[in-house]
Structures are given as C-alpha cells and as structure tokens.
N, C-alpha and C. Protein backbone atom coordinates (compact mmCIF):
# COMPACT_ATOMS: atom_id res chain seq x y z
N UNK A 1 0.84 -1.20 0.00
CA UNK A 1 0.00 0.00 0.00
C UNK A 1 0.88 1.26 0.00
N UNK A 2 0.39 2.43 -0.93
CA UNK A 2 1.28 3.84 -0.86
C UNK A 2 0.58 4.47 0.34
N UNK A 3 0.90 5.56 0.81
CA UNK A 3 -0.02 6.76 1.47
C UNK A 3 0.73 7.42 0.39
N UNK A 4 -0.90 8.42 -0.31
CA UNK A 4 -1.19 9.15 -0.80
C UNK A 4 -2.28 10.63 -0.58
N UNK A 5 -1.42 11.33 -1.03
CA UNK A 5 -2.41 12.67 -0.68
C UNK A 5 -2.79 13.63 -1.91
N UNK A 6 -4.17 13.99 -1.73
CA UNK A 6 -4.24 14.16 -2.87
C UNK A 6 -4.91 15.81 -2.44
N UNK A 7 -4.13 16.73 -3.65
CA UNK A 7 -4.28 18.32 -3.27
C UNK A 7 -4.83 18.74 -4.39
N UNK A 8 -6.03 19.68 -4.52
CA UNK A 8 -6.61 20.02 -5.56
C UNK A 8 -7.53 21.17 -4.90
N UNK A 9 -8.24 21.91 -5.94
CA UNK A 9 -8.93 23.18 -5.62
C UNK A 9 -10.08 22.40 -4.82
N UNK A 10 -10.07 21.21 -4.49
CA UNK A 10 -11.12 20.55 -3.39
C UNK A 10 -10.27 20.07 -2.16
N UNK A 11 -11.25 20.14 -0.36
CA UNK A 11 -10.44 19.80 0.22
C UNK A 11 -9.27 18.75 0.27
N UNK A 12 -8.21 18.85 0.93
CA UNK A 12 -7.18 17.68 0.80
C UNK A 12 -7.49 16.74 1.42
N UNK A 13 -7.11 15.18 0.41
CA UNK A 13 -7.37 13.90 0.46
C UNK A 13 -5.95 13.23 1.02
N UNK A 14 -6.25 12.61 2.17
CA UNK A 14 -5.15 11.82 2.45
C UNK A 14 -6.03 10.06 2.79
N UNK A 15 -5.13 9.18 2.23
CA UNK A 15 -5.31 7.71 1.65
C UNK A 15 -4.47 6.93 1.82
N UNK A 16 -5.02 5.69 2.31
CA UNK A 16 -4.22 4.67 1.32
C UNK A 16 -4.76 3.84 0.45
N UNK A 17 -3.79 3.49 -0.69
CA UNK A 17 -4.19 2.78 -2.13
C UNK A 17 -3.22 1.56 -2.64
N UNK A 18 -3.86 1.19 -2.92
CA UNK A 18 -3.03 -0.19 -3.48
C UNK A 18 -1.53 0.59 -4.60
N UNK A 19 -0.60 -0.46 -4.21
CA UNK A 19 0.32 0.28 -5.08
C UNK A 19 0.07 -0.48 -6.80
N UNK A 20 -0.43 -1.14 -7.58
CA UNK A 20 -0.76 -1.31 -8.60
C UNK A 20 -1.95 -0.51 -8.88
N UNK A 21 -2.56 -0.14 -8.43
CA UNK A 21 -3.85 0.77 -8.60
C UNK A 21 -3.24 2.21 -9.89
N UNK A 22 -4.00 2.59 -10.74
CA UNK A 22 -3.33 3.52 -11.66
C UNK A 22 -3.87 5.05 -11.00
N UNK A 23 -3.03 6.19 -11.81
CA UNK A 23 -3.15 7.48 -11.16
C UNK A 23 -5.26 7.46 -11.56
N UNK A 24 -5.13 7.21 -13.11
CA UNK A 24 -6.24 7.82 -13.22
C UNK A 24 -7.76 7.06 -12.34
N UNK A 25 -6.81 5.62 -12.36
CA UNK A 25 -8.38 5.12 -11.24
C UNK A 25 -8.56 5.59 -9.75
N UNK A 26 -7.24 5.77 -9.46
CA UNK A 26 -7.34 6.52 -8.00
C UNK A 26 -7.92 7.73 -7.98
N UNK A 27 -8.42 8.61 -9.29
CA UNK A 27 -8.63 10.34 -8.83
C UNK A 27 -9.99 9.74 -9.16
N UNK A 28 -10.68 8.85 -10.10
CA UNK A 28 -12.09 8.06 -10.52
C UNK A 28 -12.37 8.13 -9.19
N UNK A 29 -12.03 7.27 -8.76
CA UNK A 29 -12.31 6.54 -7.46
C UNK A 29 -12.74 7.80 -6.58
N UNK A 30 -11.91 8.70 -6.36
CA UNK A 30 -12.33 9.76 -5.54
C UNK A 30 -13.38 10.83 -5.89
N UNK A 31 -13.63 11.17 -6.97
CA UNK A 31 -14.18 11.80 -7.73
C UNK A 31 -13.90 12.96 -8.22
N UNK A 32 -12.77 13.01 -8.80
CA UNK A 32 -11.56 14.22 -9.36
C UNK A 32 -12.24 14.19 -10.66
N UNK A 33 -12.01 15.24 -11.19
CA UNK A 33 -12.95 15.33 -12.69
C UNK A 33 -11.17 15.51 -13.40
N UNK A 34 -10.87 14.89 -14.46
CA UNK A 34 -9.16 15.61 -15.22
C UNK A 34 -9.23 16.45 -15.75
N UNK A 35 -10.75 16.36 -16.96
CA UNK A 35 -10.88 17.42 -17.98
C UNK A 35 -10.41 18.72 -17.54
N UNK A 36 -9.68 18.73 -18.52
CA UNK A 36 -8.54 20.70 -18.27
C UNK A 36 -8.19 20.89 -17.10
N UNK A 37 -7.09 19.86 -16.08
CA UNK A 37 -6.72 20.00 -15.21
C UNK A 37 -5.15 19.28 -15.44
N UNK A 38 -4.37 19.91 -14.90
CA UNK A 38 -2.75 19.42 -14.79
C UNK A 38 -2.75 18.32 -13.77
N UNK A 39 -1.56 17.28 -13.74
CA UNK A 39 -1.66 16.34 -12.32
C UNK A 39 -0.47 15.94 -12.45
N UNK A 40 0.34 16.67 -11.04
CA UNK A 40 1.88 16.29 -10.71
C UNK A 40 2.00 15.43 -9.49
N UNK A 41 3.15 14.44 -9.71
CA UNK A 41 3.24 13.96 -8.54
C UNK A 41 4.49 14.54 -7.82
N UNK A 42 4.58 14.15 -6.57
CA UNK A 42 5.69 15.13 -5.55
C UNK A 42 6.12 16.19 -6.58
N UNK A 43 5.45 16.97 -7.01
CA UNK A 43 6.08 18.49 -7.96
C UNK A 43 6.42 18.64 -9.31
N UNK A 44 6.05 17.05 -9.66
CA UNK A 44 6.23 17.14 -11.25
C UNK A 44 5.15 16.83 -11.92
N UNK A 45 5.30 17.20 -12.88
CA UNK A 45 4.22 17.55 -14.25
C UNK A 45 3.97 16.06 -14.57
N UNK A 46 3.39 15.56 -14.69
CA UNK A 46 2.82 14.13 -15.63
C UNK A 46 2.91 14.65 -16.91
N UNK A 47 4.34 13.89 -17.28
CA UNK A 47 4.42 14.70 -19.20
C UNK A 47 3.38 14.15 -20.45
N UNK A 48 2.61 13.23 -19.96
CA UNK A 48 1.48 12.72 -21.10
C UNK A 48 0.29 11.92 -20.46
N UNK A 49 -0.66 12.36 -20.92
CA UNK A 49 -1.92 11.40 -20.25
C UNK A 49 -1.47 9.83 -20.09
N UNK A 50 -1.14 8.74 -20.73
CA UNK A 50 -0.36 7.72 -21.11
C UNK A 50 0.08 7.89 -19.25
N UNK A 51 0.53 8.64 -18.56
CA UNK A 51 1.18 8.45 -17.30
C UNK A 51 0.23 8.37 -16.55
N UNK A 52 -0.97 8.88 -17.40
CA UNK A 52 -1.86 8.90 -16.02
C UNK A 52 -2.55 7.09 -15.81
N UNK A 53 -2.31 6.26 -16.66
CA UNK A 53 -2.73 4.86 -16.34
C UNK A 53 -1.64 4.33 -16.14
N UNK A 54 -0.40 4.35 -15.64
CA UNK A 54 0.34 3.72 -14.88
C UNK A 54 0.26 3.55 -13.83
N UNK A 55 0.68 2.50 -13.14
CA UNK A 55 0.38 1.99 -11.82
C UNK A 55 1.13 2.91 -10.66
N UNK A 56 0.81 3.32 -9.85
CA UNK A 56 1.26 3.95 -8.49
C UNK A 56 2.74 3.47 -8.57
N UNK A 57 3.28 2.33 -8.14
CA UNK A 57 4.41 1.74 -8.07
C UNK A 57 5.20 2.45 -8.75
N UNK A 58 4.84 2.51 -10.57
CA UNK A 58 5.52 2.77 -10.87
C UNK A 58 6.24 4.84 -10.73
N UNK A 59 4.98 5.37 -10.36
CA UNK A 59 5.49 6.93 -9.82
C UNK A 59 6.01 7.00 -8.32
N UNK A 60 6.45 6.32 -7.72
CA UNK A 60 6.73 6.28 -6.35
C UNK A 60 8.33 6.33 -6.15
N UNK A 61 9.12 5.64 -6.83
CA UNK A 61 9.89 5.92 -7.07
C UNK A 61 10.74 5.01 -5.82
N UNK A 62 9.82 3.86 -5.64
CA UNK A 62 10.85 2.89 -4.36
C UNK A 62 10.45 3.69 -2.90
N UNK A 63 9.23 4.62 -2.64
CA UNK A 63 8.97 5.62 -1.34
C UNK A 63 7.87 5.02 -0.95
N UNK A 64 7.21 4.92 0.11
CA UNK A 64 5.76 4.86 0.93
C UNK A 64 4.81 5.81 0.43
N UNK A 65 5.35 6.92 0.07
CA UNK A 65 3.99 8.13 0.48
C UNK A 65 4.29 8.79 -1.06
N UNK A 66 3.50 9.59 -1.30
CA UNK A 66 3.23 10.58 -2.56
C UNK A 66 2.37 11.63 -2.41
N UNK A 67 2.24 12.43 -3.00
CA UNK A 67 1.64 13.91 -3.58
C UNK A 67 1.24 14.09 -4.50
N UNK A 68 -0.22 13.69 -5.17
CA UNK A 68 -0.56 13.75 -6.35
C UNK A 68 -1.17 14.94 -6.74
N UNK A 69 -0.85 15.84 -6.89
CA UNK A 69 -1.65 17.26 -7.53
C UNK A 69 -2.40 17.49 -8.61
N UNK A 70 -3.37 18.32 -7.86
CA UNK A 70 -4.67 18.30 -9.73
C UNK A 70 -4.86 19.56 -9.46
N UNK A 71 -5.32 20.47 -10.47
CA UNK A 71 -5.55 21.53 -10.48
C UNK A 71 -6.25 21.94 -12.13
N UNK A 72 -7.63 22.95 -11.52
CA UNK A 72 -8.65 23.07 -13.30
C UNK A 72 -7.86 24.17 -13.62
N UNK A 73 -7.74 24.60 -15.04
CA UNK A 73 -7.55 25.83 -15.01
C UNK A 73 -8.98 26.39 -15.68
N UNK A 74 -8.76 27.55 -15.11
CA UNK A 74 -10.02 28.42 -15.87
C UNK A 74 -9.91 28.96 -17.11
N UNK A 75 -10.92 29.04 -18.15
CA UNK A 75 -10.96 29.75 -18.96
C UNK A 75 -10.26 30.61 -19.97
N UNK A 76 -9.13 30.85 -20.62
CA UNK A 76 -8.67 31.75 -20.79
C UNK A 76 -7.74 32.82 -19.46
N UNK A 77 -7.08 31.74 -18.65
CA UNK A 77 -6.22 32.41 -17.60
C UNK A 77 -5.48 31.32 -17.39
N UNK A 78 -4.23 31.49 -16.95
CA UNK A 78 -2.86 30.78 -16.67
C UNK A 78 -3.86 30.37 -15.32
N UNK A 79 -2.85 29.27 -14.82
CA UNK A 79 -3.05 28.98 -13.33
C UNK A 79 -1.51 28.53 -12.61
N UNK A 80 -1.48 28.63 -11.43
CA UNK A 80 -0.84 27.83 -10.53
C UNK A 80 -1.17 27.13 -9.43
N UNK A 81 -0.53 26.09 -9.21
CA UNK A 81 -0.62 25.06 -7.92
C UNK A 81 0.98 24.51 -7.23
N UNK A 82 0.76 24.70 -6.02
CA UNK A 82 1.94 24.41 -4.91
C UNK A 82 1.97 22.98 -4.45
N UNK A 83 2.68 22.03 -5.38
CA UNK A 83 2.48 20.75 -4.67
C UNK A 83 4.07 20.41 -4.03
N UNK A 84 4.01 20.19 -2.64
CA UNK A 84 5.26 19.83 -2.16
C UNK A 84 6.46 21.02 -2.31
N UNK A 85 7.36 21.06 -2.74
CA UNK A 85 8.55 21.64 -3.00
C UNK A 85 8.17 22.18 -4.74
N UNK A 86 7.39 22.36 -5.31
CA UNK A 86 7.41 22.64 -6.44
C UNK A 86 5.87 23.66 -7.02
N UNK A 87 6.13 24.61 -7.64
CA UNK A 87 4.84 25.31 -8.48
C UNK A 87 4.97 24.54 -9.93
N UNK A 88 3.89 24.41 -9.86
CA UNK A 88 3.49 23.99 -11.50
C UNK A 88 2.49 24.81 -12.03
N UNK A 89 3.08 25.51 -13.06
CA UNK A 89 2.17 26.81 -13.38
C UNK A 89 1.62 26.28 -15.37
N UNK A 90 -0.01 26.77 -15.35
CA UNK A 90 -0.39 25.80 -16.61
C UNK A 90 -0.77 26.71 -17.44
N UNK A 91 -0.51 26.52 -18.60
CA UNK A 91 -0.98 27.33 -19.69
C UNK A 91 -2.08 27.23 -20.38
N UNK A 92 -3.18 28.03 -20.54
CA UNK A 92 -4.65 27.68 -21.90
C UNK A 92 -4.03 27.73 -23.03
N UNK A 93 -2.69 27.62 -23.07
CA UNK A 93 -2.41 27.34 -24.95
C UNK A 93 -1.53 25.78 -24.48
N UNK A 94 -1.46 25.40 -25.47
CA UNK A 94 -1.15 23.74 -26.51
C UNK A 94 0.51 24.01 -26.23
N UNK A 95 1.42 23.68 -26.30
CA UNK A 95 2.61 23.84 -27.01
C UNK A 95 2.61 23.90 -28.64
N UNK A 96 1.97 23.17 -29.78
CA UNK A 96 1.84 23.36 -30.95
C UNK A 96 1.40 24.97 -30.72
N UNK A 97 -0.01 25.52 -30.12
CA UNK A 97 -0.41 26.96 -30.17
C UNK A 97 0.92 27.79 -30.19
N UNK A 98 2.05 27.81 -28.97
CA UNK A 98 2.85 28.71 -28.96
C UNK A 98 3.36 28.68 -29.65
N UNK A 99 4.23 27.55 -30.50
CA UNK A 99 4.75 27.24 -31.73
C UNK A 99 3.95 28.26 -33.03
N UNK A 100 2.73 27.99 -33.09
CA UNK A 100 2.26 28.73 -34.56
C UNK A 100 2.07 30.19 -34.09
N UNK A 101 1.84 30.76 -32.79
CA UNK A 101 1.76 31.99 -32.75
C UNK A 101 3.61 32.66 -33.11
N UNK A 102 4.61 32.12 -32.63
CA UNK A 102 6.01 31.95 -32.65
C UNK A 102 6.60 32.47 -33.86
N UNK A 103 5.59 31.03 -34.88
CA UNK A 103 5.95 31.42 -35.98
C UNK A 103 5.18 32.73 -37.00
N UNK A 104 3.92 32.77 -36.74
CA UNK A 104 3.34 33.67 -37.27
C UNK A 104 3.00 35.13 -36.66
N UNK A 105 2.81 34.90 -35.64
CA UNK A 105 2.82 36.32 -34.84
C UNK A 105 3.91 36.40 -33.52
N UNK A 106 5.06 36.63 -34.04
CA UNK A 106 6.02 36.54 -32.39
C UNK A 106 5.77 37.84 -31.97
N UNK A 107 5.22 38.76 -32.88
CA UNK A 107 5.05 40.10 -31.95
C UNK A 107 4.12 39.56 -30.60
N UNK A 108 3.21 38.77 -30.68
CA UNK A 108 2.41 38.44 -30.05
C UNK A 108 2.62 38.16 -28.53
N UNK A 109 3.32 37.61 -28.49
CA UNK A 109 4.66 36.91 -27.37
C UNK A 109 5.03 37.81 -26.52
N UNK A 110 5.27 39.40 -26.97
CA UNK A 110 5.63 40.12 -26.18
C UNK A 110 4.87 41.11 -25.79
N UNK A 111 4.61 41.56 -24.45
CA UNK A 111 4.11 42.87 -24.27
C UNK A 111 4.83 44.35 -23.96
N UNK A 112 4.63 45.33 -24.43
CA UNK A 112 5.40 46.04 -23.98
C UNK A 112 4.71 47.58 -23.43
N UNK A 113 5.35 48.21 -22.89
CA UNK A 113 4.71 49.35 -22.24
C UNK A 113 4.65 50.49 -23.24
N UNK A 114 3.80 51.75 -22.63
CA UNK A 114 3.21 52.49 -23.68
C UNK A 114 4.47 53.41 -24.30
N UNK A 115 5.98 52.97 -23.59
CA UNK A 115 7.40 53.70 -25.02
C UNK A 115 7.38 52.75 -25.81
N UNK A 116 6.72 51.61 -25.92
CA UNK A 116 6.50 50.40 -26.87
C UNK A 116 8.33 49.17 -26.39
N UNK A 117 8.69 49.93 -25.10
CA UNK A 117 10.09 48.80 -24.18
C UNK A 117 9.04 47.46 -23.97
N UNK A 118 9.46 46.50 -24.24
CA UNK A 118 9.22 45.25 -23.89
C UNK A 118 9.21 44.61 -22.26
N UNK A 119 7.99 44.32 -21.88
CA UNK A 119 8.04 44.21 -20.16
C UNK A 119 8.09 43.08 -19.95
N UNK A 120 7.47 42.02 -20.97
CA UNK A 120 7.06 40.68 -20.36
C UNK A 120 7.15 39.99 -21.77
N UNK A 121 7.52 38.55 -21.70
CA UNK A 121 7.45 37.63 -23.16
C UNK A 121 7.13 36.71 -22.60
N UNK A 122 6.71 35.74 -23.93
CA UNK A 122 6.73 34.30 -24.03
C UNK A 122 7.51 33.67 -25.04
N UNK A 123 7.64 32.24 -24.33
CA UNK A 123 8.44 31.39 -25.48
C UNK A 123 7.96 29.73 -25.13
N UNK A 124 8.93 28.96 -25.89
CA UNK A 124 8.64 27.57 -25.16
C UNK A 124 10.40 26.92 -25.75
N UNK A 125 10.83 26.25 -24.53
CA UNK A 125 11.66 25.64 -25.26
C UNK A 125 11.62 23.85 -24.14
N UNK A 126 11.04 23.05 -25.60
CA UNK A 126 10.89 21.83 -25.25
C UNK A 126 12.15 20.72 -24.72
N UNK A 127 13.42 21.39 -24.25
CA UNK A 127 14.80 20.78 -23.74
C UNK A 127 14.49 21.16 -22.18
N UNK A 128 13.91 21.79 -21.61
CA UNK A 128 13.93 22.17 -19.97
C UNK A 128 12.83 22.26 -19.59
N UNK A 129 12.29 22.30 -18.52
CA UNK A 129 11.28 22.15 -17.64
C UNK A 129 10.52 23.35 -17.61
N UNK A 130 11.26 24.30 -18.17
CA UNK A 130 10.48 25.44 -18.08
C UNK A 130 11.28 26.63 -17.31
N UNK A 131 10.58 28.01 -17.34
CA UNK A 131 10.69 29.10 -16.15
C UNK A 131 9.80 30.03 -16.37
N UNK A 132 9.55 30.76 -15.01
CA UNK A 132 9.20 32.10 -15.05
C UNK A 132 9.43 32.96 -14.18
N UNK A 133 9.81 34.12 -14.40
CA UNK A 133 10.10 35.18 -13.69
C UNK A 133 9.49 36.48 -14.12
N UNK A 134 10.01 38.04 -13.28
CA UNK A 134 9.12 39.13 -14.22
C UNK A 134 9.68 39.26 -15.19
N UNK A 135 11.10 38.70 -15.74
CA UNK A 135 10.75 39.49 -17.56
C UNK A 135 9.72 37.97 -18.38
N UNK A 136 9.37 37.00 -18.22
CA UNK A 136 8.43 36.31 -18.93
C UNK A 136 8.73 34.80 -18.71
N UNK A 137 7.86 34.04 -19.31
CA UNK A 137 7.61 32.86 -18.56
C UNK A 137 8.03 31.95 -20.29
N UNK A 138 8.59 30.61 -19.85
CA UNK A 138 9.19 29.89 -21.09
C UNK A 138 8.73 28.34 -20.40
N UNK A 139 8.07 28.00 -21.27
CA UNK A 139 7.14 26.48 -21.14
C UNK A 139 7.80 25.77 -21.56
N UNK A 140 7.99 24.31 -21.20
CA UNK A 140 8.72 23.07 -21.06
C UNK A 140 8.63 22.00 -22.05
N UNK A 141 9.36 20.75 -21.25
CA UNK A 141 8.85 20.08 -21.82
C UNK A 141 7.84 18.87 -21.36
N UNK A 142 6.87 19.41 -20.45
CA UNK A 142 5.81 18.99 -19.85
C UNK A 142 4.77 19.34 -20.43
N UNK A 143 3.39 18.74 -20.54
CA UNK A 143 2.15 19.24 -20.47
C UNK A 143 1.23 18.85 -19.57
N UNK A 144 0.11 19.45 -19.48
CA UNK A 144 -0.93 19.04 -18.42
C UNK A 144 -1.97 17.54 -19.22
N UNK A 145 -3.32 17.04 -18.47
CA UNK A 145 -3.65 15.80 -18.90
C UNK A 145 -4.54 15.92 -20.35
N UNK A 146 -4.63 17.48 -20.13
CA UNK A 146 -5.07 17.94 -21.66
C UNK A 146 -4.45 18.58 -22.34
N UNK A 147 -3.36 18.24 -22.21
CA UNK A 147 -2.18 18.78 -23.45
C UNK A 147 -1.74 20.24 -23.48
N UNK A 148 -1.83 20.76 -22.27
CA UNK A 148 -1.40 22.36 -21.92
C UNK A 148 -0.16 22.65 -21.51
N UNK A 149 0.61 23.76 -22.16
CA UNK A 149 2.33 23.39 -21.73
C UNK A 149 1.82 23.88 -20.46
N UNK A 150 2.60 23.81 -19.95
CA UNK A 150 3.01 23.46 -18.52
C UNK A 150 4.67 24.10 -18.40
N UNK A 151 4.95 24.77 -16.74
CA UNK A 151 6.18 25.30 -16.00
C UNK A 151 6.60 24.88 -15.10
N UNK A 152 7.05 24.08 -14.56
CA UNK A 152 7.41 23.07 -13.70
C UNK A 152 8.71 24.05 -12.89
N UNK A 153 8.64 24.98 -11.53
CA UNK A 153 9.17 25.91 -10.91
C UNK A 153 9.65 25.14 -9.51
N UNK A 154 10.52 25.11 -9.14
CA UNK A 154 11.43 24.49 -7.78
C UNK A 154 11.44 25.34 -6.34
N UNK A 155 10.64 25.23 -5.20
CA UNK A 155 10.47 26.17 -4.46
C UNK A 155 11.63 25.74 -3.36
N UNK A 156 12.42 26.40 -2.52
CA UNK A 156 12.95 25.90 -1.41
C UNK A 156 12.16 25.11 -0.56
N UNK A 157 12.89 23.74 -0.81
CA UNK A 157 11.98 22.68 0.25
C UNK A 157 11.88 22.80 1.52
N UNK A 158 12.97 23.76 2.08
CA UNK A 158 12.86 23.84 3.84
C UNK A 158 11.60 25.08 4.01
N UNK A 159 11.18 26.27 2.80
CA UNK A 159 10.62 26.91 3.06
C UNK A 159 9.05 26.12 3.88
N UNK A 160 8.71 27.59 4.99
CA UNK A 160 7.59 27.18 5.91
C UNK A 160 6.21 27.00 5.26
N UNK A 161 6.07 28.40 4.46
CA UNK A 161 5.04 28.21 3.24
C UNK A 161 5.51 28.54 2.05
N UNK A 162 5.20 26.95 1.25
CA UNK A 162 5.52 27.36 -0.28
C UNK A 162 4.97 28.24 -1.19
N UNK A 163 3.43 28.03 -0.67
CA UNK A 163 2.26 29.40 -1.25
C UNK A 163 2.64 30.58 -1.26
N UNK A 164 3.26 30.83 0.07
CA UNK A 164 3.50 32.49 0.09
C UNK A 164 4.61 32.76 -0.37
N UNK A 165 5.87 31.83 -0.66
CA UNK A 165 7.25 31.77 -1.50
C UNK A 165 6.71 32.19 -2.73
N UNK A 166 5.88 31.51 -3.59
CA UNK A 166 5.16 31.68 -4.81
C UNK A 166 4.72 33.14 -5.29
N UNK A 167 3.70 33.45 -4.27
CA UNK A 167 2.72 34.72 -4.03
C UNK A 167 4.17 35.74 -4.22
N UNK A 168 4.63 35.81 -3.19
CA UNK A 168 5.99 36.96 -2.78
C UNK A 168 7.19 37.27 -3.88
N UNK A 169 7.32 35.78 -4.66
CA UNK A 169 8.76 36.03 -5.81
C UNK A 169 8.05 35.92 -6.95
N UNK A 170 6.59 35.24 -7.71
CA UNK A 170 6.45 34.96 -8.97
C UNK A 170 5.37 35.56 -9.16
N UNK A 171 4.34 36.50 -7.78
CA UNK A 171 3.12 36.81 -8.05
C UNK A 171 2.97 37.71 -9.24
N UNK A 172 3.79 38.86 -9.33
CA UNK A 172 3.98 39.73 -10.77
C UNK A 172 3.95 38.78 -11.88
N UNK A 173 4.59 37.94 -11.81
CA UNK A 173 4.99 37.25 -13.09
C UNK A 173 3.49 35.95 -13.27
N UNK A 174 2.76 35.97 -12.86
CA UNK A 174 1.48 35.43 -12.87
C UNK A 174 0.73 36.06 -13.82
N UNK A 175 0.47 37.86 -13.06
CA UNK A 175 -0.17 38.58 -13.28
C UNK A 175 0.04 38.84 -14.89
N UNK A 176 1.37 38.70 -14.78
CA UNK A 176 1.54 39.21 -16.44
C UNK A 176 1.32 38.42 -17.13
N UNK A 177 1.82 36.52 -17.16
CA UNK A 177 1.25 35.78 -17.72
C UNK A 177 -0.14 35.84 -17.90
N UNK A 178 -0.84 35.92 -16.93
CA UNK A 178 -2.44 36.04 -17.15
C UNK A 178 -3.01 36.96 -18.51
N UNK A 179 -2.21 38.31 -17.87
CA UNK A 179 -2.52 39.40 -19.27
C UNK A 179 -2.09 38.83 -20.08
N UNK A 180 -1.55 37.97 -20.64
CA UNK A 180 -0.62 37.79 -22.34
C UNK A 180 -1.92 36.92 -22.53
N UNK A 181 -1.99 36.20 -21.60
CA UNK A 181 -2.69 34.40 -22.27
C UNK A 181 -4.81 34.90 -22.29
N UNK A 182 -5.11 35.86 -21.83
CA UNK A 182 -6.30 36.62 -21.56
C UNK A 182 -6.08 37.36 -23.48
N UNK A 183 -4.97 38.03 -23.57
CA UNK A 183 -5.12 38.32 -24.98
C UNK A 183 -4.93 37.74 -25.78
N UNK A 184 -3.70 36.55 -25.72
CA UNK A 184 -4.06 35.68 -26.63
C UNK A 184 -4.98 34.74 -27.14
N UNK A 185 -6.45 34.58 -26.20
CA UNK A 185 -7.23 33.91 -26.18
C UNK A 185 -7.89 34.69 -27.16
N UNK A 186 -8.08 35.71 -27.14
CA UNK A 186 -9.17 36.66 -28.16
C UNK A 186 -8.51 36.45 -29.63
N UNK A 187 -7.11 36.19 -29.79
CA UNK A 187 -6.64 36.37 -30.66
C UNK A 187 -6.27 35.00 -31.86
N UNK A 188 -6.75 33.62 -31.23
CA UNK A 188 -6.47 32.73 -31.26
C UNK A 188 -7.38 32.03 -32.39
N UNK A 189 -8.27 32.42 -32.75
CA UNK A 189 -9.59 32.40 -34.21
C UNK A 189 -8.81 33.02 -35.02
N UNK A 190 -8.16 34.32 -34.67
CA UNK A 190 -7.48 34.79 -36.35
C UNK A 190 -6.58 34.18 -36.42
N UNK A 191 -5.52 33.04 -35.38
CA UNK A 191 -4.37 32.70 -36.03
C UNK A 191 -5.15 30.83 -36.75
N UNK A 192 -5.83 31.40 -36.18
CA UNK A 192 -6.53 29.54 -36.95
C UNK A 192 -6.72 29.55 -37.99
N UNK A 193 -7.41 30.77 -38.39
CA UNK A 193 -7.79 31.50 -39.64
C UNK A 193 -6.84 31.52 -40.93
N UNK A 194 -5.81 32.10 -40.22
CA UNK A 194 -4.15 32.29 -41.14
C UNK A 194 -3.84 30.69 -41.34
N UNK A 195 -3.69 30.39 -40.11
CA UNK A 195 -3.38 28.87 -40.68
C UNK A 195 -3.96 27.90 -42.17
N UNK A 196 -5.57 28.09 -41.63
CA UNK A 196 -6.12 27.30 -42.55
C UNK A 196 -5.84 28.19 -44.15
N UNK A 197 -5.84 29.39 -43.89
CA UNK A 197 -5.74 30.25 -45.33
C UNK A 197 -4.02 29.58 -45.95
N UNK A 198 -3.08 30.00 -45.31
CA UNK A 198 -2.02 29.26 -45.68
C UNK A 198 -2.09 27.97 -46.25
N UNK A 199 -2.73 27.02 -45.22
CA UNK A 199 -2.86 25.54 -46.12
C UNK A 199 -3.68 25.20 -47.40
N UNK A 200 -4.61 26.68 -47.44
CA UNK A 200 -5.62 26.11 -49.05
C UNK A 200 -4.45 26.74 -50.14
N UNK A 201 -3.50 27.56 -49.76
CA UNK A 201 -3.02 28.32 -50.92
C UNK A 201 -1.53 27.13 -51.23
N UNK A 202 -1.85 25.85 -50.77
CA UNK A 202 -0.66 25.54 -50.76
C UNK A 202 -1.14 23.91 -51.82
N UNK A 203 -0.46 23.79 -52.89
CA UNK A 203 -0.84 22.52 -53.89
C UNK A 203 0.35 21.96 -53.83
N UNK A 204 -0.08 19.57 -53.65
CA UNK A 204 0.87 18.73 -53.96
C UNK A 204 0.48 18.68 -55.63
N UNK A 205 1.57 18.53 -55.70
CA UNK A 205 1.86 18.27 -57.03
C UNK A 205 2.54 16.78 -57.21
C-alpha cells in the first residue's frame, strides 16, 4: 500500500491505495474530474496522459507516500498550484499553439509598455522544464492531462510556506502571464484563420 495525498482546488485527500492501482483510477475513485486539469506527482508535471494509467508503483519511485496534484484551469487564464517543493504553473495554450503563434505572430509573445520597451514575453523551449520570472515565462517540456504546456518551478523545500514563496517572488509574473494568455485567447480564431488560409493556398503536385 502507498499513502497518498491528494491536493486540488477541493479539500485535501489523504489515503491509502493499493500500489498497482493507476493514477487515473485513484482520482475516478475519488471523484476528481481531469478534464482541463494538470496532475503532478511530488512536484512534477505528468508529461502525457499515457502516465496517467500507470500503476502507483511505478510513480513512487521505491517511497511509501506521494503527492498527487490536480488543479482546473479556468478559462482563458494561466493557473498555478503548490504541490510539495514545487509550483506547476499551466498554460490555456497547446505547445503546438505557442509554436504557430512563434511562428506567425512573435510580436504576439511580447508585451510592452506604452514607449512600446518590452516588459514581459513568451516562449517555449521543449529541452527544460520550463521558467518564469518578471521578464516572462518559457514552457517546457511537460504538459498538463489535456495537453497544456506546462512550467514546472522548484520552491525551497525547507521553506515554511511554499504558497507564500510563490505569491511573494512569482506573483507579478502570474499577473503578467495572465494578461498575455487573456489576450491571446481573443486572438487565437485569427491565427486559426491564417493557418487554414495558408494551407488552401498551398498545392501537392
């Protein structure tokens, strides 16, 4: 048997579960909904749904106990969640999305203040786990269980509260993510648009 705890925008679940039991029958079992929700264990990102039917055993890593984190995101807004020693911060765009905005609109990526100086960006680079800070946030090579890049952030493990570590060094850098991914949502029909226009103008021969 693992002890498992399970942290999500619903009160916290503490358990025990068979260690062959899989992630996704254990959150079933409890009644965790996944749809558009991230799920890390002790602080990491589950890099593909595919992880989420593996057996406990195998995410445990040879330990007794675990930390399985879920978290929805809302709408057209970034989110974060504090599981253990780690923030995992989730994106409403795809990794493919940042990719075609990248390529077709990188102005997009950046915001800048009204001398038109650059305050905040985005990027993604699929070799690292990710970062963010206040000049801009760079997505990994994680996604959430619906395919959302994902930032996988390292908090001091001796810290007392990791929440307020979070709140205190990355809260700006939330805020601004929020604003980018709030406008890129509005903006995200015209790049679909371009896309599909690009692919009719394009003949195999």
């Amino acid at each position: 048997m693992i002890k498992v705890t399970i942290v999500s925008n619903n009160p916290r679940v503490d358990l025990l579960a068979s260690e062959n039991k899989t992630v996704r029958q254990l959150l079933n079992e409890n009644n965790i909904i996944l749809s558009n929700a991230a799920v890390s264990i002790d602080g990491f990102t589950l890099g593909s749904p595919a992880e989420l039917d593996k057996p406990l055993v195998e995410h445990s890593g040879g330990r007794s106990s675990m930390t399985i984190g879920i978290f929805v995101n809302k709408d057209n807004a970034a989110e974060a969640v504090v599981v253990g020693s780690a923030c995992v911060i989730k994106s409403t765009l795809t990794p493919d999305q940042i990719k075609q905005i990248k390529k077709l609109h990188p102005e997009w990526l950046t915001m800048v203040d009204d001398n038109g100086e650059p305050v905040f960006a985005m990027d993604i680079d699929e070799t690292l786990p990710g970062s963010l800070n206040e000049y801009g946030a760079v997505f990994g090579n994680s996604t959430s269980s619906d395919g959302k890049a994902t930032i996988t952030v390292v908090i001091d493990p001796e810290a007392e509260d990791p929440a307020q570590v979070v709140e205190e060094t990355l809260g700006g850098a939330l805020l601004s993510l929020d604003e980018m991914e709030t406008a890129l949502a509005e903006e995200l029909p015209n790049l679909q648009a371009e896309v599909e226009k690009v692919k009719s103008m394009i003949t195999r021969m």
